[in-house]
N, C-alpha and C. Protein backbone atom coordinates (compact mmCIF):
# COMPACT_ATOMS: atom_id res chain seq x y z
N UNK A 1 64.36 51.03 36.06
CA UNK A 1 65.41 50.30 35.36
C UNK A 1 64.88 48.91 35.04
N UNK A 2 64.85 48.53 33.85
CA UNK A 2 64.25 47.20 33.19
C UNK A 2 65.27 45.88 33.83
N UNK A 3 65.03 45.15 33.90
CA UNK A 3 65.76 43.75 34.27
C UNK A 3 67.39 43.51 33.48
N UNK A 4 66.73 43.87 32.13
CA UNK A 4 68.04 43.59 31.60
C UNK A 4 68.90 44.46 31.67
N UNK A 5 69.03 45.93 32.12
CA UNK A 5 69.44 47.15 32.54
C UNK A 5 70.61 46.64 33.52
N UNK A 6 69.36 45.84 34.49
CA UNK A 6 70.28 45.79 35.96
C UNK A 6 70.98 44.86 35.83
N UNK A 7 70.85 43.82 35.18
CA UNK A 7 71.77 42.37 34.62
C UNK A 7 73.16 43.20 34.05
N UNK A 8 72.96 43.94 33.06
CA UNK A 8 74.18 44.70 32.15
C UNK A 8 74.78 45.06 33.54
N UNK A 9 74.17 46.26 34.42
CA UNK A 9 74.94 46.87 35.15
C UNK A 9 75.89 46.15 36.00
N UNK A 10 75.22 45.06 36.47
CA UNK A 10 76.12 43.69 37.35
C UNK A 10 77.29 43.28 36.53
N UNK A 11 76.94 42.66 35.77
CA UNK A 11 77.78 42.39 34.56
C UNK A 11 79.33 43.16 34.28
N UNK A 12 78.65 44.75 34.03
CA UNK A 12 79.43 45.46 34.31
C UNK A 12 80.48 45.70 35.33
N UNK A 13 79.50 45.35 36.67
CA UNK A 13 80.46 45.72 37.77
C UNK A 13 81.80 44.61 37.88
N UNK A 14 81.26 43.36 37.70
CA UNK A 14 81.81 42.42 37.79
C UNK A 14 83.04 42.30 37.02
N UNK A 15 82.84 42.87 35.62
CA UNK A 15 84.04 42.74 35.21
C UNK A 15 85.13 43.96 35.39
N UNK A 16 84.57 44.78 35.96
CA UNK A 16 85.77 45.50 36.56
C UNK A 16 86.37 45.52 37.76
N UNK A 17 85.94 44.81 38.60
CA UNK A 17 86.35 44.19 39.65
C UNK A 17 87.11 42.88 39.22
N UNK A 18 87.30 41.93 38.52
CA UNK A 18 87.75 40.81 37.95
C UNK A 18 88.84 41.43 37.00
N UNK A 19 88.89 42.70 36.49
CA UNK A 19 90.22 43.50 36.15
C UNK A 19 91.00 44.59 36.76
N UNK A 20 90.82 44.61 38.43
CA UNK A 20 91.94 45.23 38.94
C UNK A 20 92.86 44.65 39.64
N UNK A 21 93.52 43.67 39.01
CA UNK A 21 94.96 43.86 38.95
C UNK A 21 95.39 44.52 38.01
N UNK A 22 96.98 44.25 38.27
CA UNK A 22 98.40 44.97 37.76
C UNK A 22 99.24 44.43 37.84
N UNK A 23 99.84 44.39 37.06
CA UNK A 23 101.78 43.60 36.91
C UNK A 23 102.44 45.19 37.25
N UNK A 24 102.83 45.17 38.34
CA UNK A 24 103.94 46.36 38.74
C UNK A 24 105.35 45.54 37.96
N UNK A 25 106.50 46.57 37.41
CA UNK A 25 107.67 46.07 37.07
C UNK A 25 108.75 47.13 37.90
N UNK A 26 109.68 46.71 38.48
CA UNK A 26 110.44 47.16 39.37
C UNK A 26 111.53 47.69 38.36
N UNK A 27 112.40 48.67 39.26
CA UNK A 27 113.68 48.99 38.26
C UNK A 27 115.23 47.99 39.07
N UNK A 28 115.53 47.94 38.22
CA UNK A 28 116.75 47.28 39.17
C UNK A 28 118.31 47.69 37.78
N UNK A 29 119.38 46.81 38.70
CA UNK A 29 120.72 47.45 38.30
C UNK A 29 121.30 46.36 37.18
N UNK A 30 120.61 45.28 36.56
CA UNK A 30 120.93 44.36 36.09
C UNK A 30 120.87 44.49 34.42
N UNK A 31 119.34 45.04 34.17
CA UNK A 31 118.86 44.80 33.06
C UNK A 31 119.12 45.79 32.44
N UNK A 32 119.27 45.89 30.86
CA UNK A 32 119.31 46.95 30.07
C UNK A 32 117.92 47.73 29.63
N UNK A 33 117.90 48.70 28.98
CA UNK A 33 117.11 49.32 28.39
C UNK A 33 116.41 48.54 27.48
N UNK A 34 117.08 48.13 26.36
CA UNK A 34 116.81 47.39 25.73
C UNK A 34 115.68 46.06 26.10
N UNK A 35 116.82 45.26 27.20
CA UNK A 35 116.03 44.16 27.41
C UNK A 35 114.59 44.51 27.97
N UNK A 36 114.88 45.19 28.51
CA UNK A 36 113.31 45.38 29.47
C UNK A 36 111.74 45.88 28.08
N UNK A 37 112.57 47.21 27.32
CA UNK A 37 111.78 46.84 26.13
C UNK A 37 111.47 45.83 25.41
N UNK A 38 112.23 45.13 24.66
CA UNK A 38 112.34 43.54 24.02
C UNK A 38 111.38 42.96 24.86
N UNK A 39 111.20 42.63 26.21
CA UNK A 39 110.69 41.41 26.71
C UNK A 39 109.20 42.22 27.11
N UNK A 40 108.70 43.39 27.32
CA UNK A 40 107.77 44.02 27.65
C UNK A 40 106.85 44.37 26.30
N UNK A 41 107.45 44.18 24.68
CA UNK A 41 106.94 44.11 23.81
C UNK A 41 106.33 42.47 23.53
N UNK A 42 107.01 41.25 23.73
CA UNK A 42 107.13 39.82 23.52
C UNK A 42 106.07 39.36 24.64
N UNK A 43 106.16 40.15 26.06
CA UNK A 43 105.46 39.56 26.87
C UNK A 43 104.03 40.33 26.85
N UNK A 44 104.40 41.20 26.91
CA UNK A 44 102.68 42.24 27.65
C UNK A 44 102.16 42.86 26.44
N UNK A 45 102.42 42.52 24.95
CA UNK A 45 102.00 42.83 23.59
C UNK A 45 102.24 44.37 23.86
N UNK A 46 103.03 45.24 24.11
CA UNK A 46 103.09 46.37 24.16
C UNK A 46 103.86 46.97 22.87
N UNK A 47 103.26 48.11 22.46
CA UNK A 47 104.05 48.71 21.11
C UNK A 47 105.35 49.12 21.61
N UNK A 48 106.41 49.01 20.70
CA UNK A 48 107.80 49.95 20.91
C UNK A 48 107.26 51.28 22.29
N UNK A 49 106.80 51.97 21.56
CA UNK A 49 106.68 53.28 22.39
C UNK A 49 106.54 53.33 23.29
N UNK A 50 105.35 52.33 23.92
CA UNK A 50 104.74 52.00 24.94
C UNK A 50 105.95 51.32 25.85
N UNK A 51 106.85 50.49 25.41
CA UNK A 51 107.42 49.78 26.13
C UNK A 51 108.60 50.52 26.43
N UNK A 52 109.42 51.61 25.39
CA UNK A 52 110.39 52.42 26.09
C UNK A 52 109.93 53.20 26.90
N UNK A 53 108.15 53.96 27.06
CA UNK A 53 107.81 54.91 27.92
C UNK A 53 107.96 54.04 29.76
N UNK A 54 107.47 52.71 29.94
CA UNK A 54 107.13 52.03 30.92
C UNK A 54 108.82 51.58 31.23
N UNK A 55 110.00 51.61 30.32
CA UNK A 55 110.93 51.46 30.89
C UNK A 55 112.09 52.54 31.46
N UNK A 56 111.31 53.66 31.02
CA UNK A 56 111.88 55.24 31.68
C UNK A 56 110.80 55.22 32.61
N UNK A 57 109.94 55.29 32.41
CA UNK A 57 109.14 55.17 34.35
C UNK A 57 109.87 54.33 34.96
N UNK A 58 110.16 53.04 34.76
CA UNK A 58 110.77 52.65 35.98
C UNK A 58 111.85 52.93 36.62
N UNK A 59 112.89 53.37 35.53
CA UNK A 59 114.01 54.23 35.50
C UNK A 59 114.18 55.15 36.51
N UNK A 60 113.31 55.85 36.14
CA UNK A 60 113.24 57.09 37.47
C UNK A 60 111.63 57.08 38.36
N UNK A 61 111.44 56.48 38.21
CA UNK A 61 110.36 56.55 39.56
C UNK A 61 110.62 55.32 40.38
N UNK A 62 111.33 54.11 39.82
CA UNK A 62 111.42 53.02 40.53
C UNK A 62 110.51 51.58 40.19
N UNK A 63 109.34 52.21 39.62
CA UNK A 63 108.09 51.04 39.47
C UNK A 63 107.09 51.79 37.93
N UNK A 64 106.63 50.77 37.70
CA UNK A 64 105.72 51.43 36.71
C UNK A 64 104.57 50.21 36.35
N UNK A 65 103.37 50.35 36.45
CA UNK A 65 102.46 49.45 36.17
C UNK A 65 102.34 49.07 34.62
N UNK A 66 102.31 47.89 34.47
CA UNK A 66 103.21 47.67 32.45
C UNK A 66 101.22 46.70 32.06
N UNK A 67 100.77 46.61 33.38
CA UNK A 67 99.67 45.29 31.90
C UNK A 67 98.91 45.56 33.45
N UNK A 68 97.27 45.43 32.80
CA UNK A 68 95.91 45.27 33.87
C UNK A 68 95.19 44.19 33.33
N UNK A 69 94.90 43.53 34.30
CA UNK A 69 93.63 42.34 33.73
C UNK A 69 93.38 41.82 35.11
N UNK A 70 92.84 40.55 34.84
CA UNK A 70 92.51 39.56 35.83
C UNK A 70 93.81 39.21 36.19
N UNK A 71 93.51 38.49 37.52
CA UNK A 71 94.64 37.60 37.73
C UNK A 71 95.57 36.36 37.08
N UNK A 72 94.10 35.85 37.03
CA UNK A 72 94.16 34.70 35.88
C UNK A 72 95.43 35.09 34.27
N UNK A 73 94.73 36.31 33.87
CA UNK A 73 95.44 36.48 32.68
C UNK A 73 96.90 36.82 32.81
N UNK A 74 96.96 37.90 34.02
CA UNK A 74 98.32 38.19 34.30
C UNK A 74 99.26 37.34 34.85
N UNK A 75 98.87 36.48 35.58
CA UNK A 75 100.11 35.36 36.25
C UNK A 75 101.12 34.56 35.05
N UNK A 76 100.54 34.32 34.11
CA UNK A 76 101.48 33.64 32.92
C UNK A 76 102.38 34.47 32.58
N UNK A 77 101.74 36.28 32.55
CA UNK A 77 103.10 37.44 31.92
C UNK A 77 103.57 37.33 32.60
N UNK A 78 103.27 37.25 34.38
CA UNK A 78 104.34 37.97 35.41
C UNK A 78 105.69 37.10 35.34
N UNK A 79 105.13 36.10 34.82
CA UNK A 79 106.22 35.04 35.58
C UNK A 79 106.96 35.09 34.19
N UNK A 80 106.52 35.28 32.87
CA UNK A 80 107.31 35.03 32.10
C UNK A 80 108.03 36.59 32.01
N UNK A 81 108.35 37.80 32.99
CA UNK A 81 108.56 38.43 32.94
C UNK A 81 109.77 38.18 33.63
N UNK A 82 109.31 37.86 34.98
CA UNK A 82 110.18 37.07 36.22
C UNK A 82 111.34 36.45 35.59
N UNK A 83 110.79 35.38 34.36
CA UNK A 83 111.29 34.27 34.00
C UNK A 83 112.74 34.95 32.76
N UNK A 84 112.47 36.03 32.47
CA UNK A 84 113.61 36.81 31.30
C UNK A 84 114.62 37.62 32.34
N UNK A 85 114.05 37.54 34.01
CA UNK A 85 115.25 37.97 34.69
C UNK A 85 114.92 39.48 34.91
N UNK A 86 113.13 39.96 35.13
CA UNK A 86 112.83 41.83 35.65
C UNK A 86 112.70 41.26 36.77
N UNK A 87 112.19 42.46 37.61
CA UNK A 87 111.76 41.88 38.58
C UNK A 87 110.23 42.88 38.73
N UNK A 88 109.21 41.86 39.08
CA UNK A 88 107.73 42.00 38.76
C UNK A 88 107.02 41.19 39.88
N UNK A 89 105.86 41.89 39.75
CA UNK A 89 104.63 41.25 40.85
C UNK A 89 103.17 41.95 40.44
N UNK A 90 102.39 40.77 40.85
CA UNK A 90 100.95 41.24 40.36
C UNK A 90 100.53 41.95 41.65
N UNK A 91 99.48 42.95 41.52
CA UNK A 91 99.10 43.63 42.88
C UNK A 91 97.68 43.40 42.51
């Protein structure tokens, strides 16, 4: 394996380790359907589809993982997720 091989592969590793987190989004008795779509499209750039599928997971399973990145990137959604009144946490 050439130098720059093993550089890529580090590289590699690194950034997938630096992207496992997750914004888990909880289900709760407050919010509508709607809202949770609306603010999961505005916050986590998610398409329509995407955002009614992640708000029937939470529906019936309780939780549903909505956005992956770094920490760094996710703490601004979580909170502005927090901040529209879901209830959310980065893992």
């Amino acid at each position: 394996m050439s130098t720059r091989e093993k550089i890529q592969e580090e590289v590699d590793v690194l950034e997938e380790i630096s992207n496992n987190n997750e914004i888990v989004l909880y289900n709760d008795d407050v919010n509508t359907f709607d809202h949770v779509i609306d603010t999961l499209i505005r916050v986590c750039d998610h398409t329509n589809e995407q955002a009614e599928q992640c708000a029937i997971l939470v529906h019936y399973k309780g939780r549903c993982t909505v956005k992956t990145g770094s920490y760094e990137e996710l703490k601004p959604q979580c909170s502005s997720l927090l901040d529209a009144g879901l209830s959310a946490e980065i893992q």
